[in-house]
N, C-alpha and C. Protein backbone atom coordinates (compact mmCIF):
# COMPACT_ATOMS: atom_id res chain seq x y z
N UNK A 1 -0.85 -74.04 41.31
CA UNK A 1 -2.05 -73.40 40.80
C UNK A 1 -1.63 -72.40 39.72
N UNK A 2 -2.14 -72.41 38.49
CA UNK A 2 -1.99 -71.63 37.67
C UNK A 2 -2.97 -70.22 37.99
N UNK A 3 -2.41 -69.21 36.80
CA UNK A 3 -3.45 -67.49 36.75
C UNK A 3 -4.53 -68.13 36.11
N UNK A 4 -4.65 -68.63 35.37
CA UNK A 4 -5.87 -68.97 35.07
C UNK A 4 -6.92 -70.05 35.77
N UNK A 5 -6.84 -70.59 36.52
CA UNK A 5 -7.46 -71.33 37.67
C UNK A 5 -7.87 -70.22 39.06
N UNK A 6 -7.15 -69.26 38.87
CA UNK A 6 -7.05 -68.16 39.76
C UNK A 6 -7.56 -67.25 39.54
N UNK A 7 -8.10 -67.05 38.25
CA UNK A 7 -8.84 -66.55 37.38
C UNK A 7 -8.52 -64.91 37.08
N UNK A 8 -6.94 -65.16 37.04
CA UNK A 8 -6.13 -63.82 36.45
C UNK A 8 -5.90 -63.56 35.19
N UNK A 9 -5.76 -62.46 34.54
CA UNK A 9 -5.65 -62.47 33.52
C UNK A 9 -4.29 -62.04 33.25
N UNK A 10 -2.87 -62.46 32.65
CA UNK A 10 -1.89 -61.69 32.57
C UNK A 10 -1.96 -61.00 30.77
N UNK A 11 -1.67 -60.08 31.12
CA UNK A 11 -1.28 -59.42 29.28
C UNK A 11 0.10 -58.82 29.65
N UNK A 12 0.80 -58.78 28.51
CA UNK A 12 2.06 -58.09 28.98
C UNK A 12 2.36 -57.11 26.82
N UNK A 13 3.22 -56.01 26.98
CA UNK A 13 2.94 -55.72 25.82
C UNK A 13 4.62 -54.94 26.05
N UNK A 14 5.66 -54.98 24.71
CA UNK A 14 6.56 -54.37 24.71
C UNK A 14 7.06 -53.45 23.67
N UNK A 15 7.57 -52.11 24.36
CA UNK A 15 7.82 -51.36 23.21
C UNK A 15 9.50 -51.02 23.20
N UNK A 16 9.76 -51.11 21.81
CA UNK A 16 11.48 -51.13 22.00
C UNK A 16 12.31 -49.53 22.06
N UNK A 17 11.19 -48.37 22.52
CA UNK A 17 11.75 -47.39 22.49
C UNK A 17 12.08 -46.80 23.46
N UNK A 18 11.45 -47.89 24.45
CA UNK A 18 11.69 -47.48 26.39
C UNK A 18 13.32 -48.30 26.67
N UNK A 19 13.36 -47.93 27.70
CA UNK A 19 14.52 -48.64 28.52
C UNK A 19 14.01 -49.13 29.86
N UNK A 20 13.42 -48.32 30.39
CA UNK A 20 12.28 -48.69 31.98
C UNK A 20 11.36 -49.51 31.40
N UNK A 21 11.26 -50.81 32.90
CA UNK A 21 10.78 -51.66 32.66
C UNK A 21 9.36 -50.83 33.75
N UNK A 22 7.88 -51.47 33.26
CA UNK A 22 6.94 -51.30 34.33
C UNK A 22 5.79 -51.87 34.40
N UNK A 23 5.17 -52.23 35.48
CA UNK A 23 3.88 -53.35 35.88
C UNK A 23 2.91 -53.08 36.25
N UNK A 24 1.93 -52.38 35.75
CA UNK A 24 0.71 -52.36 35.85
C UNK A 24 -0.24 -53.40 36.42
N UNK A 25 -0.64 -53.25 37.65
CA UNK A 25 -1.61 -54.08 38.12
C UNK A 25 -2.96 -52.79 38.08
N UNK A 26 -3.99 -53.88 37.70
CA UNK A 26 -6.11 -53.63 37.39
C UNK A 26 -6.24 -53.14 38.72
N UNK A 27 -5.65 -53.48 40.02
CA UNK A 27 -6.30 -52.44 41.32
C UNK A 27 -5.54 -51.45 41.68
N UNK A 28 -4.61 -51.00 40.33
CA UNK A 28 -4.01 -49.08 40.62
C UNK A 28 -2.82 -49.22 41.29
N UNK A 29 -2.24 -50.77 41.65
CA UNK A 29 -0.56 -50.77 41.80
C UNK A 29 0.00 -50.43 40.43
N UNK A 30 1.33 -49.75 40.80
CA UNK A 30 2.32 -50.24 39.66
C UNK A 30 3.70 -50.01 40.06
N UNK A 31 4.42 -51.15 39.32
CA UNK A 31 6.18 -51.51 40.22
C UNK A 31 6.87 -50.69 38.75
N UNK A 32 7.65 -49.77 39.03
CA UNK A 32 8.47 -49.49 37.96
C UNK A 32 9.90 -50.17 38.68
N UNK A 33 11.07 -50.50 37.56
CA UNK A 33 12.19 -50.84 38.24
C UNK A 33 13.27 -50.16 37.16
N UNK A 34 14.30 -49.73 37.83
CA UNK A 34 15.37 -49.11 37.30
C UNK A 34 16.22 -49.93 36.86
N UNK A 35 16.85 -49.30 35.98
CA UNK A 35 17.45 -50.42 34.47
C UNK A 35 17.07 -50.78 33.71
N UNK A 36 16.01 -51.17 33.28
CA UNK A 36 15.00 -52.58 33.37
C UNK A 36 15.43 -53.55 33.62
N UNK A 37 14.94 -54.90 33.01
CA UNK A 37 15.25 -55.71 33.59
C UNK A 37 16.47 -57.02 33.19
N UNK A 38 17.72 -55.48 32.86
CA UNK A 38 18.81 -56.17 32.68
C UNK A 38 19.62 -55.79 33.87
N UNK A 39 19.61 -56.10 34.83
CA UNK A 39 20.58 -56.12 35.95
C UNK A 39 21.42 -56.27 36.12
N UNK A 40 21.85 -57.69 35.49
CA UNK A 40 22.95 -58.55 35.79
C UNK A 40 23.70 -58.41 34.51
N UNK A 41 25.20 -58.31 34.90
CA UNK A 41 25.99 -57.48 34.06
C UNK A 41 26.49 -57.96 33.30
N UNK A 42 26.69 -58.05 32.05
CA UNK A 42 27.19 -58.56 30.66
C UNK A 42 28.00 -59.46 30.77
N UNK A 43 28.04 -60.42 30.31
CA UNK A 43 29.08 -61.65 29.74
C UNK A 43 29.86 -61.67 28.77
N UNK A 44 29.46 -60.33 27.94
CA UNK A 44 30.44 -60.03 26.97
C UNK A 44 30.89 -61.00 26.04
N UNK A 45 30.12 -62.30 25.89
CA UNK A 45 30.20 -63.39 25.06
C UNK A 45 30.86 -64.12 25.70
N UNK A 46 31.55 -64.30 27.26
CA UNK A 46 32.22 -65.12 27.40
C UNK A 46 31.16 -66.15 28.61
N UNK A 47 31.05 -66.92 28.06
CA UNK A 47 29.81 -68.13 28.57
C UNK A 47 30.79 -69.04 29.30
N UNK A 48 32.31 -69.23 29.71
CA UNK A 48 32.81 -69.74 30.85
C UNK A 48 33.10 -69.43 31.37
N UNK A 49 32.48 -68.10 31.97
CA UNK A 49 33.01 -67.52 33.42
C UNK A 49 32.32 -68.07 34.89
N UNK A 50 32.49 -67.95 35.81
CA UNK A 50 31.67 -68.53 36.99
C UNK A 50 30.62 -67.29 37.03
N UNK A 51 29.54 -67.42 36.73
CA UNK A 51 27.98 -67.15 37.25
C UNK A 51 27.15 -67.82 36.08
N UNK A 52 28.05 -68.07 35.00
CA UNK A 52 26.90 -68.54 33.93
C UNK A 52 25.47 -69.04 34.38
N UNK A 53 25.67 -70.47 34.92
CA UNK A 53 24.94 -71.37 35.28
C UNK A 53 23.79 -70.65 36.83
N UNK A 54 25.16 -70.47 37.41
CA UNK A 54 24.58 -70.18 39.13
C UNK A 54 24.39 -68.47 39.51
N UNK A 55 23.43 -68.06 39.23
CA UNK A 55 23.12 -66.57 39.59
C UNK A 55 23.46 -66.00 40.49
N UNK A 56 23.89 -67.07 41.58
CA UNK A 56 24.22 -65.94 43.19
C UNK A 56 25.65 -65.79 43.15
N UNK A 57 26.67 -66.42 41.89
CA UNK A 57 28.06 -66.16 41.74
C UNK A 57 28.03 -65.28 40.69
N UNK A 58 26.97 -64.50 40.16
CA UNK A 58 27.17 -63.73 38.96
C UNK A 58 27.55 -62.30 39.17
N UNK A 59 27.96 -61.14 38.82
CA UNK A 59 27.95 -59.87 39.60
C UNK A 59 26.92 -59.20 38.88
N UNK A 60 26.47 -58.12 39.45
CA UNK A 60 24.89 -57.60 39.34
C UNK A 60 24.99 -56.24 39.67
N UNK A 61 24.27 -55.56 38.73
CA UNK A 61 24.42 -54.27 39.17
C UNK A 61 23.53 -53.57 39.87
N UNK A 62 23.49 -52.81 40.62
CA UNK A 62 22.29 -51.95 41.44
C UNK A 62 21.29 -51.47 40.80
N UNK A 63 20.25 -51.96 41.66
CA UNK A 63 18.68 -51.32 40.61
C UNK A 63 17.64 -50.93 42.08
N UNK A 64 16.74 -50.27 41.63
CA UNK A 64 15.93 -49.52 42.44
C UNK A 64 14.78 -50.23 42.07
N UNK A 65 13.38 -50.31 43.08
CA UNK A 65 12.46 -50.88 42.20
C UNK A 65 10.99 -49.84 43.10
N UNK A 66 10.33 -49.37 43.13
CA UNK A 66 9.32 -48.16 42.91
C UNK A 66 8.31 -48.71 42.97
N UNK A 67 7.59 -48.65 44.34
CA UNK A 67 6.01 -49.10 44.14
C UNK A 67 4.95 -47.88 44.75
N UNK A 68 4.23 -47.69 43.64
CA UNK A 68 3.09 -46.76 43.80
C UNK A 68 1.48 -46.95 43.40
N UNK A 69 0.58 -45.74 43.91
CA UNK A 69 -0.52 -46.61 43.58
C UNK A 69 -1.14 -45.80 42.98
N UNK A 70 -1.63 -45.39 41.94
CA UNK A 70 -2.06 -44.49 41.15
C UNK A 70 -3.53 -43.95 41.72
């Protein structure tokens, strides 16, 4: 089932002067998450290391994620 059959509306809008990523939901949730949403830790250009492909062999760095309700 798609958001729109569901009859959601998503908008999403980005500004390049933040670093925090955050999610506004219409009934007064919102998820902020620490880092944003670069977690997973640099490849440094090297694209044959083991996690490329498979995410649960990749290493990842610690993030917090914040739910409140305005």
């Amino acid at each position: 089932m798609s958001l729109m059959e569901s009859d959601i509306t998503f908008e999403f809008m980005f500004n390049s002067k933040i670093h925090a990523r955050e999610i506004i939901f219409s009934n007064g949730w919102n998820i902020k998450m620490d880092r944003g949403l670069d977690y997973f830790q640099s490849l440094a250009g090297n694209y044959f290391q083991i996690g490329v492909d498979d995410l649960k062999l990749r290493p990842c760095l610690e993030t917090n994620f914040d739910f409140y309700k305005k």
